[in-house]
Protein backbone atom coordinates (compact mmCIF):
# COMPACT_ATOMS: atom_id res chain seq x y z
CA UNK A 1 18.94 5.65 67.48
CA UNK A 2 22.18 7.24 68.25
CA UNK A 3 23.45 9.38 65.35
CA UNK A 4 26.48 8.57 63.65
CA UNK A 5 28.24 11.29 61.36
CA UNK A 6 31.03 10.61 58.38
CA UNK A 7 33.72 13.28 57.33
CA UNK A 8 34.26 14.18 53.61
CA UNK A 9 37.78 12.59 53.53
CA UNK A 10 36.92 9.20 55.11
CA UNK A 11 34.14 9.19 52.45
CA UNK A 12 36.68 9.65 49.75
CA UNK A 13 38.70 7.16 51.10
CA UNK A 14 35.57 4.02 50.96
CA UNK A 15 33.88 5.47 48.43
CA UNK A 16 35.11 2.94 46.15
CA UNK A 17 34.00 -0.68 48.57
CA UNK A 18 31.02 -2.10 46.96
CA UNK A 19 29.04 -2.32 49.89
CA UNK A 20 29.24 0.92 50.47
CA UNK A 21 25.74 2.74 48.99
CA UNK A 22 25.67 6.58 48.74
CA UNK A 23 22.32 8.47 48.93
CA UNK A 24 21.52 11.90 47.90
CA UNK A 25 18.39 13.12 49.18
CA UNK A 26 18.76 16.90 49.31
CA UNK A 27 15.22 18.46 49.39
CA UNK A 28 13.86 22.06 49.00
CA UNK A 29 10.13 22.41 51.16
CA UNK A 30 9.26 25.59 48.95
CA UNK A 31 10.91 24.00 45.72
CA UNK A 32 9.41 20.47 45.82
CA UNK A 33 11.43 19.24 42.35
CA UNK A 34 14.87 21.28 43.06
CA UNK A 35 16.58 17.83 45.27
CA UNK A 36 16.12 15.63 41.52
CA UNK A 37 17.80 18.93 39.17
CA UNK A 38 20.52 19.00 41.71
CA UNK A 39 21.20 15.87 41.63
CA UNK A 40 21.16 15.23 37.81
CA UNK A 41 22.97 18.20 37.32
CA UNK A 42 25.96 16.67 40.08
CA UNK A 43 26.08 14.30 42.74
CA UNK A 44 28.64 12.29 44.69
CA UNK A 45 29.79 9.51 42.38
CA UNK A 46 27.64 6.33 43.36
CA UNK A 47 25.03 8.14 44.73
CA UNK A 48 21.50 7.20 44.23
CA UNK A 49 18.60 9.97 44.79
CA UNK A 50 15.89 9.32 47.16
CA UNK A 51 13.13 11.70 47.30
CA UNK A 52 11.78 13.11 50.28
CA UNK A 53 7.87 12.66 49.21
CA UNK A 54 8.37 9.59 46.77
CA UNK A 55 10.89 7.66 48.94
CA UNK A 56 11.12 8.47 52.61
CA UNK A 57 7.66 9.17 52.92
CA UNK A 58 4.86 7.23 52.84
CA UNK A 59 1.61 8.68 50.58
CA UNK A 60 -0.75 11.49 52.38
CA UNK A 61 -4.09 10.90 53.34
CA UNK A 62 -7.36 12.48 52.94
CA UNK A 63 -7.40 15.88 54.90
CA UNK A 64 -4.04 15.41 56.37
CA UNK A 65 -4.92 12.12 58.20
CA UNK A 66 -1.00 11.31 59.14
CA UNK A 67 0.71 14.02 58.51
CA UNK A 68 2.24 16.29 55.10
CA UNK A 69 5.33 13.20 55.40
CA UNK A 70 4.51 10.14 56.82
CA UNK A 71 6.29 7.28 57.33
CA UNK A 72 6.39 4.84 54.37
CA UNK A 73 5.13 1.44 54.99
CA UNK A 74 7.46 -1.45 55.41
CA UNK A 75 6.29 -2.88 52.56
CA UNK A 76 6.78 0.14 50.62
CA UNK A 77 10.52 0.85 52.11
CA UNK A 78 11.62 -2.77 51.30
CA UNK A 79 10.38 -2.26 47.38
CA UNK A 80 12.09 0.81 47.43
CA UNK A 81 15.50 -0.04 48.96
CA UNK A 82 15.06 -3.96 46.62
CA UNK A 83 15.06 -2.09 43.55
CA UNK A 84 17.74 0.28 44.54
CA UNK A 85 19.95 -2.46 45.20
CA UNK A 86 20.34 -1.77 48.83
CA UNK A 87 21.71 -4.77 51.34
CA UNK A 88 20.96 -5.11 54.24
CA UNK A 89 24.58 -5.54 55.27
CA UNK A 90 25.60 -2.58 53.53
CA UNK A 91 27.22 0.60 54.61
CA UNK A 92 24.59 3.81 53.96
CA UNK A 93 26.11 7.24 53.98
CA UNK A 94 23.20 9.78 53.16
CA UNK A 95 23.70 13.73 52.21
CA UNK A 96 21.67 16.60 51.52
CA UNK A 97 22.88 20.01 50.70
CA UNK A 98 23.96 20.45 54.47
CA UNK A 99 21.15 21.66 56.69
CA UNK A 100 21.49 18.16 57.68
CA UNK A 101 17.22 17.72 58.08
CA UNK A 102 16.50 15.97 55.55
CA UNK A 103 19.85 13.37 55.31
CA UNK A 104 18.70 12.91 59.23
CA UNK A 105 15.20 11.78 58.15
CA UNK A 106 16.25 9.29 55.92
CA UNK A 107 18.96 8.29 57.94
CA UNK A 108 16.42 8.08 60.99
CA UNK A 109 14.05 6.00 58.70
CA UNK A 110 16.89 3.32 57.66
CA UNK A 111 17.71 2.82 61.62
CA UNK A 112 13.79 2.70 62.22
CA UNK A 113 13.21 -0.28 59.60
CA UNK A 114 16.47 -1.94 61.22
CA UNK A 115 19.47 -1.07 59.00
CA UNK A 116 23.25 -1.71 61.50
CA UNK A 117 25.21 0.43 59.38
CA UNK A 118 24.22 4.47 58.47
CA UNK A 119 26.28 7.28 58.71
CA UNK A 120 25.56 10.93 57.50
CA UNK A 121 27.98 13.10 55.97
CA UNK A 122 29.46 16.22 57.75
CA UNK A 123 28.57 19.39 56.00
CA UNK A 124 26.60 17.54 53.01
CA UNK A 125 27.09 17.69 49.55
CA UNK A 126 28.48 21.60 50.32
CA UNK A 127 31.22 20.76 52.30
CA UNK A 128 32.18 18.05 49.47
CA UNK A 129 32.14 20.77 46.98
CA UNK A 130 33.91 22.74 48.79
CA UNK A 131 36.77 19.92 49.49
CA UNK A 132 37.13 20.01 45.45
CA UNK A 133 36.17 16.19 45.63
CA UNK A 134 35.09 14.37 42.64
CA UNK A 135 30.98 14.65 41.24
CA UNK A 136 29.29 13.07 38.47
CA UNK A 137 26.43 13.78 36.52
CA UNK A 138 25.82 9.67 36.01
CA UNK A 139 23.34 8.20 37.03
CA UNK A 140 24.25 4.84 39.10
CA UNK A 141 23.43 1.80 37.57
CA UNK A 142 22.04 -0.66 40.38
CA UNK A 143 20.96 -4.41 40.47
CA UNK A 144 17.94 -5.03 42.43
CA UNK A 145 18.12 -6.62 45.70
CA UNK A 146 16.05 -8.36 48.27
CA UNK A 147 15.75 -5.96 51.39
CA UNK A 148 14.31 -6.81 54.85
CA UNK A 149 12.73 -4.47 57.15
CA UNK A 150 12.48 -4.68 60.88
CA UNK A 151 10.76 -1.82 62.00
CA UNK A 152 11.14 -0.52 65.56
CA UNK A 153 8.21 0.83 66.59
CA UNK A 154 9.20 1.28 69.93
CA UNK A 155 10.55 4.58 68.63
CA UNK A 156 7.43 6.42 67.79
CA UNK A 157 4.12 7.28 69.18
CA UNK A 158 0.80 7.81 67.91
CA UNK A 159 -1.83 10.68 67.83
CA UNK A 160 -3.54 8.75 71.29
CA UNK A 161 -0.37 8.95 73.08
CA UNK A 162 0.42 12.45 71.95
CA UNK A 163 -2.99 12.92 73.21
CA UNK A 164 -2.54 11.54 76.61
CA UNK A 165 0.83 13.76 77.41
CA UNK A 166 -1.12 16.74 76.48
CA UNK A 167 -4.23 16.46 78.26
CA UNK A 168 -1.61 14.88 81.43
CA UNK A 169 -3.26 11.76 81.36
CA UNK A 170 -0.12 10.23 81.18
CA UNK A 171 3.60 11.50 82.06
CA UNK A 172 5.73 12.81 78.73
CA UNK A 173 7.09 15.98 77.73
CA UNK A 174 5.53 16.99 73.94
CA UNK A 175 8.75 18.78 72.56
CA UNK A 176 8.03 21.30 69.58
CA UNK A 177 11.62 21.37 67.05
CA UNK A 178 9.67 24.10 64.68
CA UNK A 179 10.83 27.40 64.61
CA UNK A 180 9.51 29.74 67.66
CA UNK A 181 7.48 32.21 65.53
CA UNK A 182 5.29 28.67 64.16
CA UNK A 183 5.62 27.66 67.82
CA UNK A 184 3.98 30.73 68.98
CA UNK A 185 1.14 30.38 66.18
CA UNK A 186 2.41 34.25 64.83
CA UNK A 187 2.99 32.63 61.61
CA UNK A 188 1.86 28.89 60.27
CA UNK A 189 3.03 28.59 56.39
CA UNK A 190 1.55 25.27 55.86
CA UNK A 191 -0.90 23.72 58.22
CA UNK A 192 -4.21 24.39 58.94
CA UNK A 193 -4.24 26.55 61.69
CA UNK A 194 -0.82 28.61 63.97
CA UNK A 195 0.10 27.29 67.49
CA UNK A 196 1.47 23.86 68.96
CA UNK A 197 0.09 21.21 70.55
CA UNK A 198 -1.82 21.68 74.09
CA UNK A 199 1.84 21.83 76.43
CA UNK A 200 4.50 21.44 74.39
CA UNK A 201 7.69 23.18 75.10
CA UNK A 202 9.80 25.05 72.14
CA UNK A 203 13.66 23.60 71.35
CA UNK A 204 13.98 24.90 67.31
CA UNK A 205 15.81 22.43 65.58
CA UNK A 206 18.63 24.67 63.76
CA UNK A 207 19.87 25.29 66.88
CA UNK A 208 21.27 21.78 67.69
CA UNK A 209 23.28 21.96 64.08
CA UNK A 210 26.16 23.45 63.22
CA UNK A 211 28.52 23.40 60.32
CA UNK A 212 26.25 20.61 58.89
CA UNK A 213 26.50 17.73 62.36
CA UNK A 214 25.05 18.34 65.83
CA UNK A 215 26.21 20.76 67.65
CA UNK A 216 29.10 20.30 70.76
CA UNK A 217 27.84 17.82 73.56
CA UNK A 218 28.18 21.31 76.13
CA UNK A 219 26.51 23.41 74.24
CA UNK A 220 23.41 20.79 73.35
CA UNK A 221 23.41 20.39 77.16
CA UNK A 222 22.69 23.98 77.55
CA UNK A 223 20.08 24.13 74.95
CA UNK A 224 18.21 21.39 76.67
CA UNK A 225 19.00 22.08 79.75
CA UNK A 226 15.10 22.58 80.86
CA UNK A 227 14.51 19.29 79.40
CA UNK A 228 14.21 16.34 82.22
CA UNK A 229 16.07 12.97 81.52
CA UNK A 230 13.88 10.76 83.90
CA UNK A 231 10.87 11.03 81.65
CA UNK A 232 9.54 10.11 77.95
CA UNK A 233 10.30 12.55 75.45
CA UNK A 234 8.23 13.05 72.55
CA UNK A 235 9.58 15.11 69.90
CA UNK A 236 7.77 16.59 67.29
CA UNK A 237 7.99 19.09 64.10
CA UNK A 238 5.29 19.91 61.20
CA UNK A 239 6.01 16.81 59.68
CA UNK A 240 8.31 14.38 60.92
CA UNK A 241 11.01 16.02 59.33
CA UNK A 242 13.01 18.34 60.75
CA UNK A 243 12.51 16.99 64.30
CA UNK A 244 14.75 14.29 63.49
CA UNK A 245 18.06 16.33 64.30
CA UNK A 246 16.47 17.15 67.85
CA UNK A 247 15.92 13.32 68.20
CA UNK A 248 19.42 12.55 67.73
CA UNK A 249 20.73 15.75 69.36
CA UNK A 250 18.89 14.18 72.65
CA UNK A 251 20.10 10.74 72.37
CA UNK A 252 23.75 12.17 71.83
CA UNK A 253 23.59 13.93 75.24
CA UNK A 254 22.43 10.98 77.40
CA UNK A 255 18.49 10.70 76.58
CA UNK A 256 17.29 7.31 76.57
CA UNK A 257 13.55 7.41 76.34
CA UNK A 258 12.96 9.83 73.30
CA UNK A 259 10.26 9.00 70.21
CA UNK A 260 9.20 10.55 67.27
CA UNK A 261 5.76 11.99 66.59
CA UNK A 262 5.43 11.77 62.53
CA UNK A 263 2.67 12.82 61.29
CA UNK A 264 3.75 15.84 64.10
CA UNK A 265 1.52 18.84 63.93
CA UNK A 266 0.34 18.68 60.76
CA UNK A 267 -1.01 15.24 61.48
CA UNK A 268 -2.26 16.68 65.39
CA UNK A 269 -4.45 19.76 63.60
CA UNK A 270 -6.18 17.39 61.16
CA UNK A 271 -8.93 16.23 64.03
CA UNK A 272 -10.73 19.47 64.63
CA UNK A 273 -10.66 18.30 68.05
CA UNK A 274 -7.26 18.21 69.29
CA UNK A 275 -5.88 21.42 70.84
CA UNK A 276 -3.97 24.12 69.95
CA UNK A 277 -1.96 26.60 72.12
CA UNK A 278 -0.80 30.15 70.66
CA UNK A 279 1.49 32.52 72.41
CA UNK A 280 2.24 35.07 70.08
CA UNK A 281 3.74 37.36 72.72
């Protein structure tokens, strides 16, 4: 699940090949609509937009059974990439506006369901801008395809074997990539109640990015430097989302046994009988 990053330039100079797809899926949490205006007011030319609730999510469930974003169904991914015109064989290069969550989900989610080649670009559709490259207001025009999924589902653990780590049942360390004030439970914006799961340890996400990519292998080193290699790490966020760039930042640095939690907290706090640790000194 190693990530693999794309600068503006070498974009520019592909952009053209046909099997290379673009995909736009820039996202604001408190603005859920502003990812589609920005994209239909300008986008890389070829792009397509994927949406983080319609398209690289699956639907929610009755009282947050699963999490705010869960993963969508195989079924649901290959009817979404078919009518997109996506190969299987083709080249994916995926932006957002260059906080680099939300073009790490989706590129997390095409390696998940088996895709060879995904790349995400450095700095997002900011740094493009920036580079005075070339956006449209088009929409692309696609043919549909026939995609085929092979999900990996060694790469992700349930609610049961979240549950296990936590109570020590079973050997894991439940890694929290939310900010340290929702860590701490002093603030909790969207989920049902503050804190983190029962053990987990605190790496924010932001601070394995910089200047939209992961950070330097030294410094990623230092931030997880509490973080033991022999075990199984379990990383988590509020919804599968931003703990994506904590995933990869891992596997960058030498971690071999790291999964995703998806549904993540928001999914752990909808059975009123899971715990929840606060430390809101």
């Amino acid at each position: 699940m190693n990530s693999s990053f794309i600068q503006p330039d070498d974009l520019l100079n592909s952009i053209d090949f046909d099997y290379v797809k673009i995909i736009d899926c820039r996202y604001n949490l408190e603005d859920k609509s502003k990812g589609l205006r920005l994209y239909k007011n300008s986008h890389i030319q070829k792009a397509i937009f994927f949406d983080l609730e319609e398209d690289v999510s699956g639907p929610t469930q009755q009282n947050g059974i699963g999490g705010r974003h869960p993963l969508p169904s195989k079924e649901k991914w290959e009817k979404t990439l078919s009518e997109h015109g996506i190969r299987n064989e083709d080249h994916i290069i995926i932006y957002d506006s260059g906080e680099l969550a939300y073009a790490a989900r989706c590129s997390w989610l095409f390696q998940f369901y088996g895709h060879k080649k995904v790349q995400i670009l450095v700095g997002g559709f900011t740094s493009w801008k920036e580079k005075g490259f070339p956006v449209t207001d088009q929409m692309e025009r696609t043919k549909v395809s026939t995609y085929q999924a092979e999900p990996r589902l060694e790469w992700i653990v349930t609610m049961d074997e979240v549950k296990e780590i936590s109570n020590g049942e079973k050997e894991g360390i439940l890694l929290d990539s939310r900010a340290e004030d929702r860590y701490k439970g002093i603030v909790e914006p969207m989920d049902r109640i503050p804190g983190h799961i029962k053990g987990a340890v605190n790496v924010p996400w932001m601070l394995a990015v910089k200047d939209g990519t992961l950070d330097e292998p030294d410094n990623l080193k230092k931030l997880f430097r509490d973080i033991p290699k022999n075990q199984q790490i379990v990383v988590y966020c509020g919804s599968g989302v931003t703990a994506i760039p904590n995933v990869y930042a891992l596997a960058s640095i030498g971690y071999n046994n790291v999964r995703l939690y998806p549904g993540s907290y928001s999914d752990w706090v909808s059975d009123y009988s899971n715990e929840v640790e606060k430390n809101e000194s």
